[in-house]
Protein backbone atom coordinates (compact mmCIF):
# COMPACT_ATOMS: atom_id res chain seq x y z
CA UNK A 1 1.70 62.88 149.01
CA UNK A 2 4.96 60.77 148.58
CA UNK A 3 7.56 60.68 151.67
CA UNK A 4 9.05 58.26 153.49
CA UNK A 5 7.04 56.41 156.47
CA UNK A 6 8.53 56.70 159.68
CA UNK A 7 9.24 53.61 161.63
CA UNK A 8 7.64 53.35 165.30
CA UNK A 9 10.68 53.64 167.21
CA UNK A 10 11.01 56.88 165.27
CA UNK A 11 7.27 58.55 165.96
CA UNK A 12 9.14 61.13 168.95
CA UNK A 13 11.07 62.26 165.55
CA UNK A 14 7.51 62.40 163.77
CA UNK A 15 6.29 65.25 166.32
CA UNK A 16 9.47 67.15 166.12
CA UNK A 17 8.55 67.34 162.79
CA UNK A 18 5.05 68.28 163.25
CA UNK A 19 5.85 71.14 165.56
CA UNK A 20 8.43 72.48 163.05
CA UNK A 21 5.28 73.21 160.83
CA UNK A 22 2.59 74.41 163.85
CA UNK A 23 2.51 77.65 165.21
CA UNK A 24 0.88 76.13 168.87
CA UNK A 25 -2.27 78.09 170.45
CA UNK A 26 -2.25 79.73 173.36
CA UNK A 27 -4.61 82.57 174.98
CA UNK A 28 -4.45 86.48 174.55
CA UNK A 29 -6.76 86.81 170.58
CA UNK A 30 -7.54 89.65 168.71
CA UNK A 31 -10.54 92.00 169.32
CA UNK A 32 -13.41 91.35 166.66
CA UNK A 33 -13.00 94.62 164.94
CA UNK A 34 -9.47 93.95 164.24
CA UNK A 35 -10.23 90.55 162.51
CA UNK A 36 -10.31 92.18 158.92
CA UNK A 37 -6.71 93.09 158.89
CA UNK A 38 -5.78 89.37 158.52
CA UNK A 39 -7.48 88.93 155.21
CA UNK A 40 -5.61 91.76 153.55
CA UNK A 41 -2.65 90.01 151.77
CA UNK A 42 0.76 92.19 152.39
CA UNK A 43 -0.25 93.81 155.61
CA UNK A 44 2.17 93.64 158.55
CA UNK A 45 0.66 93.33 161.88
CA UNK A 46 3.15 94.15 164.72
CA UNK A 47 2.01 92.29 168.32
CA UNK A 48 0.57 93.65 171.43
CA UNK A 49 -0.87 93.14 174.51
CA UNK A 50 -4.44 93.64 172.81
CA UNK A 51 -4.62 93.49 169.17
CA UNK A 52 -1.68 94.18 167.42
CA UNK A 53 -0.97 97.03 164.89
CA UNK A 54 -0.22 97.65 161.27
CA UNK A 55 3.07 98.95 160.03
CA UNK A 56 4.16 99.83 156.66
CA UNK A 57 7.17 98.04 154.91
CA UNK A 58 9.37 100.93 155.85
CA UNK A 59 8.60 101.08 159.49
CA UNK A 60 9.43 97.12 159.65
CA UNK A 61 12.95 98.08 158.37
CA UNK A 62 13.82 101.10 160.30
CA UNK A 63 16.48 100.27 162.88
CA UNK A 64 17.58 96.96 161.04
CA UNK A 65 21.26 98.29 160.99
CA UNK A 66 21.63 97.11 164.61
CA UNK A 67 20.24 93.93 163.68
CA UNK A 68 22.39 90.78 164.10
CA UNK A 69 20.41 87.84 162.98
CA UNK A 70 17.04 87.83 161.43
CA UNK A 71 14.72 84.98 161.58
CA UNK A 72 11.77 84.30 159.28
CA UNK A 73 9.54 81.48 159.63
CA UNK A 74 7.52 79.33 157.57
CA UNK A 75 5.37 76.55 157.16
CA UNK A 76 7.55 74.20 154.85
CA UNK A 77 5.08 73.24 152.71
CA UNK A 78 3.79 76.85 151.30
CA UNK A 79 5.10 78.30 148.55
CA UNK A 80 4.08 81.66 149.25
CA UNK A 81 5.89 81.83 152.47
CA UNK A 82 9.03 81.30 150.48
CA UNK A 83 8.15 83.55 148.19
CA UNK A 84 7.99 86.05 150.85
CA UNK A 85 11.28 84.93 152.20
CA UNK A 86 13.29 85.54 148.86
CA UNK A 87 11.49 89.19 148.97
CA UNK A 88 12.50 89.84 152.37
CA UNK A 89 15.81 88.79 151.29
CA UNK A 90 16.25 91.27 148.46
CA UNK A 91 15.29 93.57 150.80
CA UNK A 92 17.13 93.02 153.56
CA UNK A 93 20.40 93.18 151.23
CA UNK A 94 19.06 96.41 149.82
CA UNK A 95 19.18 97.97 153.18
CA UNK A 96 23.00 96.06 154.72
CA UNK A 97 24.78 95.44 151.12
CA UNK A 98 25.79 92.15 152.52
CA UNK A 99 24.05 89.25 154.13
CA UNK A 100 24.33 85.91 154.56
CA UNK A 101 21.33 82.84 155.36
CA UNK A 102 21.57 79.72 157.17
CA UNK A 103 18.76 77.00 156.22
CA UNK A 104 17.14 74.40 158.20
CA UNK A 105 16.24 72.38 155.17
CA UNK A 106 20.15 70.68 155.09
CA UNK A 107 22.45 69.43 157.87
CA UNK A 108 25.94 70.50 157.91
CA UNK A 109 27.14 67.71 155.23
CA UNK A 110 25.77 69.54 153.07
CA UNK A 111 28.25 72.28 153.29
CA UNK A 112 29.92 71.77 150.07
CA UNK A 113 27.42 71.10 147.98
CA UNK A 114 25.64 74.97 149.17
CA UNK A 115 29.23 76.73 148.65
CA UNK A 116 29.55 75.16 144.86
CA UNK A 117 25.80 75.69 144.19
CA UNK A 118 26.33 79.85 145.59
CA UNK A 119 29.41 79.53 143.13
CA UNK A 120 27.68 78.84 140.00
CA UNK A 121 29.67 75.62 139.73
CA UNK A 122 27.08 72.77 139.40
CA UNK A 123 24.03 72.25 138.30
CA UNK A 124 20.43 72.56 139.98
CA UNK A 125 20.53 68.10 139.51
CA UNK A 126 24.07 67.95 140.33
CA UNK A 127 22.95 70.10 143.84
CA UNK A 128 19.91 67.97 144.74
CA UNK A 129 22.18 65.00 144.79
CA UNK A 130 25.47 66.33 146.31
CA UNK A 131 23.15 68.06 149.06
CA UNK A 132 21.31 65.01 148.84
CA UNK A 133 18.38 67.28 149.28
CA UNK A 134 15.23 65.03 149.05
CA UNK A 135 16.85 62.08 151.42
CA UNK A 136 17.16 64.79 153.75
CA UNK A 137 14.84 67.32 153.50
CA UNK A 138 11.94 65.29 151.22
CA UNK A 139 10.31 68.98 150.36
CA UNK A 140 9.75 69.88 146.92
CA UNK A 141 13.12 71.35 146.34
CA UNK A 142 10.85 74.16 144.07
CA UNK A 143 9.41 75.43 147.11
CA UNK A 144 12.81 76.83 147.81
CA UNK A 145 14.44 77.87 144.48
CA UNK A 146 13.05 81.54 145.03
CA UNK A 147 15.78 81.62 147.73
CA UNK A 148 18.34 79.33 146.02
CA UNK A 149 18.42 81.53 142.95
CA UNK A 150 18.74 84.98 145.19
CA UNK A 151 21.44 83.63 147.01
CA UNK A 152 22.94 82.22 143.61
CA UNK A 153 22.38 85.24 141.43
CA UNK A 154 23.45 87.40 144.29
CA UNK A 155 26.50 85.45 145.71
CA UNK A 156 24.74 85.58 148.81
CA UNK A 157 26.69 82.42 151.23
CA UNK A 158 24.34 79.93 152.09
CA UNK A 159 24.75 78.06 155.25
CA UNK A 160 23.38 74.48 156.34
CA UNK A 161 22.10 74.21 160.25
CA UNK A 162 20.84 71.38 160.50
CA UNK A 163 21.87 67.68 162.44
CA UNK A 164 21.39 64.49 160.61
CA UNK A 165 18.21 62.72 161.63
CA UNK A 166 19.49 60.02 163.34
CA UNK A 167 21.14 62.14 165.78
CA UNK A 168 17.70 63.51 166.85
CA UNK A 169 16.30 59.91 166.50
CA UNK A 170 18.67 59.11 169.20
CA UNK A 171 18.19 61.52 171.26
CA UNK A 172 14.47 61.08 171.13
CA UNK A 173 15.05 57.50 172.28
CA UNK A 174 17.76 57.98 174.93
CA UNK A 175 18.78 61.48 175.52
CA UNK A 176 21.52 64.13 174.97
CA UNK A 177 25.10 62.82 174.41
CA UNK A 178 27.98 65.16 174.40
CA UNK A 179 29.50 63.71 171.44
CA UNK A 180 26.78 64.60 168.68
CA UNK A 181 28.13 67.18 166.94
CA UNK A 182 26.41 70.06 168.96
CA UNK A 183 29.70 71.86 170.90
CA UNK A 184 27.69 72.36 174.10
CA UNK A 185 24.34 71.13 175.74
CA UNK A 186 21.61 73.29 174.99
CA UNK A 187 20.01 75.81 177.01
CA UNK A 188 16.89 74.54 179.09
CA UNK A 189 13.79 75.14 177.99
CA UNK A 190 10.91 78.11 179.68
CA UNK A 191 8.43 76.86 181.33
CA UNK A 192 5.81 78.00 178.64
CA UNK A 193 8.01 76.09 175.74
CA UNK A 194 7.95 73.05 178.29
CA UNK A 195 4.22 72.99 178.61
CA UNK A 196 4.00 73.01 174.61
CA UNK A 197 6.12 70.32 174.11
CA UNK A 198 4.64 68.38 176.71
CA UNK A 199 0.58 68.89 175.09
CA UNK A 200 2.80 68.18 171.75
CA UNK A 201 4.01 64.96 173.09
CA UNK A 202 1.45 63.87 174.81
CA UNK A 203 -0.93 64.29 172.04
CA UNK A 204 1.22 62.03 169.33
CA UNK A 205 3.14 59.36 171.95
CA UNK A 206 1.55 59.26 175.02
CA UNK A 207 2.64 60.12 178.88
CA UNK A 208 5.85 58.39 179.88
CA UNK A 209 7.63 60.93 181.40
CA UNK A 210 11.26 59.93 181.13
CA UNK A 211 10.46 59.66 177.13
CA UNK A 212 8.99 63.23 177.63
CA UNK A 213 12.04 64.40 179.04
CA UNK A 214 14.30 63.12 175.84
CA UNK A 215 11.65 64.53 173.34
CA UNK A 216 12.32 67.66 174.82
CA UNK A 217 15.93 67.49 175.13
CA UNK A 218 16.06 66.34 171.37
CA UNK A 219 13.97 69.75 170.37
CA UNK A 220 16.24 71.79 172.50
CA UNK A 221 19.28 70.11 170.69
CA UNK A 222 17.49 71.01 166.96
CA UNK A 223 17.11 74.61 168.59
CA UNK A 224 20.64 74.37 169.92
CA UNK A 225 22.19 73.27 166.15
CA UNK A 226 20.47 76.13 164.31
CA UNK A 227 21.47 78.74 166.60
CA UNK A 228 25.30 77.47 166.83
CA UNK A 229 25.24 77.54 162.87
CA UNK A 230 23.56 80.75 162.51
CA UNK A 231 26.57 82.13 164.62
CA UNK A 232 29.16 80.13 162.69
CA UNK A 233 27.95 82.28 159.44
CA UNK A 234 27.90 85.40 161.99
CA UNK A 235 31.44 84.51 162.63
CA UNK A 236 32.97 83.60 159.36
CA UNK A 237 30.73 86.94 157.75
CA UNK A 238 30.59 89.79 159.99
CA UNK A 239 27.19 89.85 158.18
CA UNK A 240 23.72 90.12 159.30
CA UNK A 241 22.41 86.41 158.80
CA UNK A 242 19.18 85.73 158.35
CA UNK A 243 17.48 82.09 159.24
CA UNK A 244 15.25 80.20 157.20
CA UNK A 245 13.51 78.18 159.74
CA UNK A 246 10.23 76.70 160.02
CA UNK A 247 7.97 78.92 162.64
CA UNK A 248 7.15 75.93 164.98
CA UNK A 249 11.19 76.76 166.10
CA UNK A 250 10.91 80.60 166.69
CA UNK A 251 7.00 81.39 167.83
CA UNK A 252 7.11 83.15 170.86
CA UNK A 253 11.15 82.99 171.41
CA UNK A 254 11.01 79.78 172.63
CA UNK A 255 13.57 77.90 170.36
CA UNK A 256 16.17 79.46 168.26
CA UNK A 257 16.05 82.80 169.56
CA UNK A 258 16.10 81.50 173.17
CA UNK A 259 19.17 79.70 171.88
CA UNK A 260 20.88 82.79 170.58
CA UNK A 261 20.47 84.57 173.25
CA UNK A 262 22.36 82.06 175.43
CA UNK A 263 25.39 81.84 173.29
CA UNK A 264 25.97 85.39 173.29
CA UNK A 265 24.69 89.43 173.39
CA UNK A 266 22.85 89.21 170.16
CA UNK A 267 20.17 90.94 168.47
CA UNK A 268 17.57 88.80 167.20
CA UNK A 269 14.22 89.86 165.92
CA UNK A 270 11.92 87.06 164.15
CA UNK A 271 9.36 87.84 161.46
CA UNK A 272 6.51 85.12 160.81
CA UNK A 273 4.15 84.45 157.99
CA UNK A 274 0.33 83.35 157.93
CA UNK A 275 -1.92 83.94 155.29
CA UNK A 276 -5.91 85.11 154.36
CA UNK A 277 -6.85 81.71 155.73
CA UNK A 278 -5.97 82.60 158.69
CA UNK A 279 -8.22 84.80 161.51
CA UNK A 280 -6.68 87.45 163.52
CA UNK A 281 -8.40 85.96 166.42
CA UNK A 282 -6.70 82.37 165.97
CA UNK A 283 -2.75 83.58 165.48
CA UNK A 284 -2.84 84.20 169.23
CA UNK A 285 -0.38 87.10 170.02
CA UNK A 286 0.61 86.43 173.66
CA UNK A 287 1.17 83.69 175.91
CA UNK A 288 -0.06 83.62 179.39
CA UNK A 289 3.30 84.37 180.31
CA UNK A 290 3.60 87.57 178.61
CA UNK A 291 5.96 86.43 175.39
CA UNK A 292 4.74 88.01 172.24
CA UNK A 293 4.16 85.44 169.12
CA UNK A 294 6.89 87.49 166.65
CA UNK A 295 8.30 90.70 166.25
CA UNK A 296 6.11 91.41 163.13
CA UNK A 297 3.69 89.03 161.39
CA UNK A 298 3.28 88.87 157.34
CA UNK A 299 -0.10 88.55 155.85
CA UNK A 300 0.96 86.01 153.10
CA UNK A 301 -1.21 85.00 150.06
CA UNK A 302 -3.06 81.55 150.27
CA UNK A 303 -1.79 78.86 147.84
CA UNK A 304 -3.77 78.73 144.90
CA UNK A 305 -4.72 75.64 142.98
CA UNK A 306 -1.82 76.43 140.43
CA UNK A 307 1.02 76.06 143.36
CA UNK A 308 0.12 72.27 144.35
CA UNK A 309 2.11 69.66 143.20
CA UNK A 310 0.64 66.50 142.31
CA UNK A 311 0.64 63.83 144.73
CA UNK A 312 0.71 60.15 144.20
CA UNK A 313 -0.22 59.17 147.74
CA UNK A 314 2.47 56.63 148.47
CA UNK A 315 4.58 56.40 151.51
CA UNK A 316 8.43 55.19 151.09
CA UNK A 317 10.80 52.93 152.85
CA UNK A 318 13.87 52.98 152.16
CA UNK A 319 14.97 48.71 152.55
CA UNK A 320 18.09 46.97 152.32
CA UNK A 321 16.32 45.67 148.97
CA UNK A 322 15.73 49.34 147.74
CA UNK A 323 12.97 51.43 147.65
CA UNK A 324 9.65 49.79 149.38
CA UNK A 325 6.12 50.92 148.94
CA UNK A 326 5.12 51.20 153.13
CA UNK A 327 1.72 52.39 152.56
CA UNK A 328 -1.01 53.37 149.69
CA UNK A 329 -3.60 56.54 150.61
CA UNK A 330 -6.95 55.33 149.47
CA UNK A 331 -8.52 56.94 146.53
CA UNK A 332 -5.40 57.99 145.70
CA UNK A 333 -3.45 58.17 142.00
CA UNK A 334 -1.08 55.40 143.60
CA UNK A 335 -3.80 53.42 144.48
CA UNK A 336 -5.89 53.81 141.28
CA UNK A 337 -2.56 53.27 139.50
CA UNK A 338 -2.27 49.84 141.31
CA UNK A 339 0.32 50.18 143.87
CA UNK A 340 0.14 47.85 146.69
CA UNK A 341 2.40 47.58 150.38
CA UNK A 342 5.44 45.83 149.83
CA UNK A 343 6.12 46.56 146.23
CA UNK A 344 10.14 47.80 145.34
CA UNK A 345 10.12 50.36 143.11
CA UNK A 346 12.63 49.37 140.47
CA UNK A 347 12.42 52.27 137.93
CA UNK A 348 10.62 55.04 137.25
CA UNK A 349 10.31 57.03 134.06
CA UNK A 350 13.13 54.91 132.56
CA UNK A 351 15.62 55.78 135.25
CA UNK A 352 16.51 53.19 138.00
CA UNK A 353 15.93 54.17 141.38
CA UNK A 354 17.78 52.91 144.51
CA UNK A 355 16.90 55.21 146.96
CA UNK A 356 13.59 57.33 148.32
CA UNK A 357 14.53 60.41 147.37
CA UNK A 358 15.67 59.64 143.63
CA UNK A 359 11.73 58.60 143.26
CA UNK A 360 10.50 62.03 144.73
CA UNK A 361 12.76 63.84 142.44
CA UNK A 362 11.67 61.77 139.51
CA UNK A 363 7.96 62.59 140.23
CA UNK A 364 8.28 66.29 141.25
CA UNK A 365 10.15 66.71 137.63
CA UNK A 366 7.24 65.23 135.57
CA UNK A 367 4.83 67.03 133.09
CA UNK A 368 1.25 67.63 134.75
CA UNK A 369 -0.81 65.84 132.37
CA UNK A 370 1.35 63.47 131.12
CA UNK A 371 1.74 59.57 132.11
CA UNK A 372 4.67 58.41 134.46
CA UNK A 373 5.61 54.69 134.00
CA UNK A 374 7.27 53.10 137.04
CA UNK A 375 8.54 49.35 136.62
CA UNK A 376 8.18 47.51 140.21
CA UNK A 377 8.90 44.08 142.06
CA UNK A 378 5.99 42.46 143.55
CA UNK A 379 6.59 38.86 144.82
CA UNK A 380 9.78 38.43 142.83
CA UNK A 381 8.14 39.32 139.79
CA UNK A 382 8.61 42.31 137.46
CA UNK A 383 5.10 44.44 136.57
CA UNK A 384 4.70 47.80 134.87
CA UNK A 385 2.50 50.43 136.69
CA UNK A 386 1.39 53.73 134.79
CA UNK A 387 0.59 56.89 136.93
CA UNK A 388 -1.16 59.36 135.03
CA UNK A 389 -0.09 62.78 136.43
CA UNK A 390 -3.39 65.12 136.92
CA UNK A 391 -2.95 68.70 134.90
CA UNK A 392 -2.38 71.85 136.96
CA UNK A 393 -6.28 73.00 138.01
C-alpha cells in the first residue's frame, strides 16, 4: 500500500472516501436456495422484493434506446470491475453507435488533458502528468486503461466529474458555499441515504451533529458534481453517457441518480458489480424503505493473485520540503527495506521526485522481481534504501 496519509482535520474527507468504495447493508437478503447464483461468474441478477432473478445479456440491453445516462459502479480498487466496465462499454456502443463517459477518477481540470489523451495526441506519461492522475486520483492508473484505451481506440469523449479535494475538505469542515464550482446547491438527501451517512459518520468521527450535518452536505455536493457533469456531456453530445463511478455513490439511488433526477426528466438506470466472494444473502437487495440496490447486478470474477500490485506499505505526505514518509506498515517491504517516519524521499529509481504521486507512478512502473533503489533524507543526511519488488504469485 503506498498513498498519501490524510491529515486529522481531513478524516470527514477519509469517510467520503470510504463510502465511495462500500456498498452499505441494509435488511431484505436472499432466500438460501438462491445463494448459488452469486458464485457463478457472468450471471446477472436483476432485484426484487424476494430474491432477485437472472437475466441473460440480451434481456439487460433490451429497451436501452430510451436510455439517457447509464451508471456502472465499482469498487476502485478491482480490476475486474473495470474490466467489466470497458465490456459494457463496447457493448453499449454496439447497441447506440455513439456514447460518451464521464469519470469520477479526475476533477474538471483535468479536462484537457482527457480531450488530447481521446485524440491520440500525447502519451500514456505525458496523460498521467497533465491529468495529474496519481495526485488526484492515487489509483493504479492500470486499473483503468481497459477504459482509457476503448475510449482512445474508439474516439469515445471522455469527461472529468469530479471537484478538487479541497473543496470537499471544506465543506466537510464548514459547509456548502455557493461559490465552489457546483452551479446550484444540491438536492437534500432521503431519509434512508441520511441514516447511512449518519452510521458512516458516526462510525469513523464520532457524534457532533453540526459536523454531521457538513459531512453530509459535502457527500451531497460530490453527488451534486457528478450528476451536473454527466449532464454537461449529455448536453454537449446528445449521446447516451455512461458514468464511471464508484458504487458507494449510486447503491440504492441515493446519490447520483437522486441527483439526476433533480436536474431534469432523465432516464437513469445503474448497473453494479460484486463478485464470487460475495453471498447472495449479504448484497442486500432492498432497503426498509422499499429502494432496490441496482437495476441489475454483475457477478464479476474475484481478483486473482496475478492482478495485485505490489505494495511497499508506506504512507505519503506531501511537505513543503517534498515528499515525507508519514507512516511505515509493519512487516511490510518498506519497513524491511528500512524506511522510517519522517524520511523525504529524494529519488527513486534514478529519477527525482518532488511530489507524492511522481513516487506512486515510479513504483507502479517497476519490474516484479526486480530491485527499486530510492535515495532519501533522514536527519539532513543522504542514505540509499533498496526495495526489492516481490514477483507476480
Amino acid at each position: 500500500m503506498l498513498r498519501a496519509k490524510p491529515h486529522q482535520s481531513l478524516l470527514v474527507l477519509f469517510t467520503l472516501q470510504v463510502l465511495a468504495l462500500t456498498v452499505l447493508p441494509t435488511s431484505v437478503a436472499w432466500g438460501s436456495e438462491h445463494e448459488t447464483l452469486c458464485q457463478t461468474p457472468g450471471k446477472w441478477l436483476i432485484p426484487n422484493e424476494k430474491h432477485g432473478s437472472t437475466r441473460s445479456h440480451s434481456q439487460i440491453f433490451e429497451g436501452i434506446h430510451d436510455i439517457d445516462f447509464v451508471l456502472l459502479g465499482e469498487q476502485h480498487d478491482q480490476i475486474q470491475h473495470h474490466r467489466w466496465q470497458a465490456q459494457m462499454l463496447a457493448a453499449l456502443l454496439a447497441h447506440q453507435n455513439q456514447i460518451a463517459i464521464g469519470l469520477e477518477m479526475l476533477p474538471k481540470s483535468s479536462q484537457p488533458a482527457l480531450d488530447a489523451w481521446v485524440a491520440g495526441q500525447i502519451s500514456l506519461a505525458e496523460f498521467l502528468t497533465q491529468a495529474d492522475w496519481y495526485e488526484t486520483w492515487r489509483f493504479d492508473v492500470e486499473l483503468y486503461m481497459p477504459i482509457l484505451n476503448f475510449a482512445r481506440d474508439n474516439r469515445v469523449p471522455l469527461y472529468a466529474l469530479n471537484i478538487p479535494r479541497d473543496v470537499i475538505s471544506k465543506i466537510s469542515a464548514s459547509g456548502w458555499d455557493p461559490d465552489m464550482g457546483i452551479s446550484e446547491k444540491p438536492a437534500s438527501a432521503s431519509t434512508g441515504y441520511r441514516s447511512i451517512l449518519k452510521e458512516v459518520f458516526q462510525h469513523h468521527a464520532g457524534s457532533d451533529e453540526k459536523q454531521l450535518e457538513f459531512f453530509i452536505q459535502a457527500q451531497l455536493m460530490w453527488d451534486r458534481a457528478f450528476a451536473e457533469g454527466l449532464q454537461t456531456a449529455k448536453n454537449e453530445t446528445s449521446r447516451l453517457v455512461v458514468g464511471i463511478i464508484g458504487s458507494g455513490h449510486l447503491t440504492y439511488g441515493f446519490g447520483v441518480k437522486h441527483q439526476l433526477n433533480s436536474i431534469g426528466n432523465y432516464n437513469v438506470i445503474t448497473w453494479i458489480p460484486t463478485d464470487t466472494g460475495s453471498t447472495c444473502s449479504s448484497l442486500d437487495l432492498m432497503n426498509d424503505d422499499g429502494d432496490l440496490i441496482a437495476d441489475a447486478i454483475f457477478i464479476s470474477p474475484t481478483n486473482t493473485a496475478s492482478d495485485e500490485k505490489h505494495k511497499l506499505g508506506l504512507y505519503l505526505i506531501d511537505g513543503e520540503n517534498g515528499v515525507v514518509v508519514g507512516d511505515v506498515l509493519e512487516n511490510s517491504i518498506a519497513n524491511q527495506s528500512g524506511f522510517q517516519a519522517n524520511d523525504v524521499i529524494v529519488e527513486a529509481a534514478g529519477q527525482p521526485v518532488a511530489k507524492s504521486g511522481e513516487f506512486i507512478a515510479i513504483i507502479q512502473d517497476q519490474t516484479p522481481g526486480y530491485w527499486l533503489p530510492v535515495t532519501i533524507k533522514r536527519n539532513d543526511e543522504i542514505t540509499e534504501l533498496v526495495a526489492e519488488i516481490p514477483p507476480r504469485r
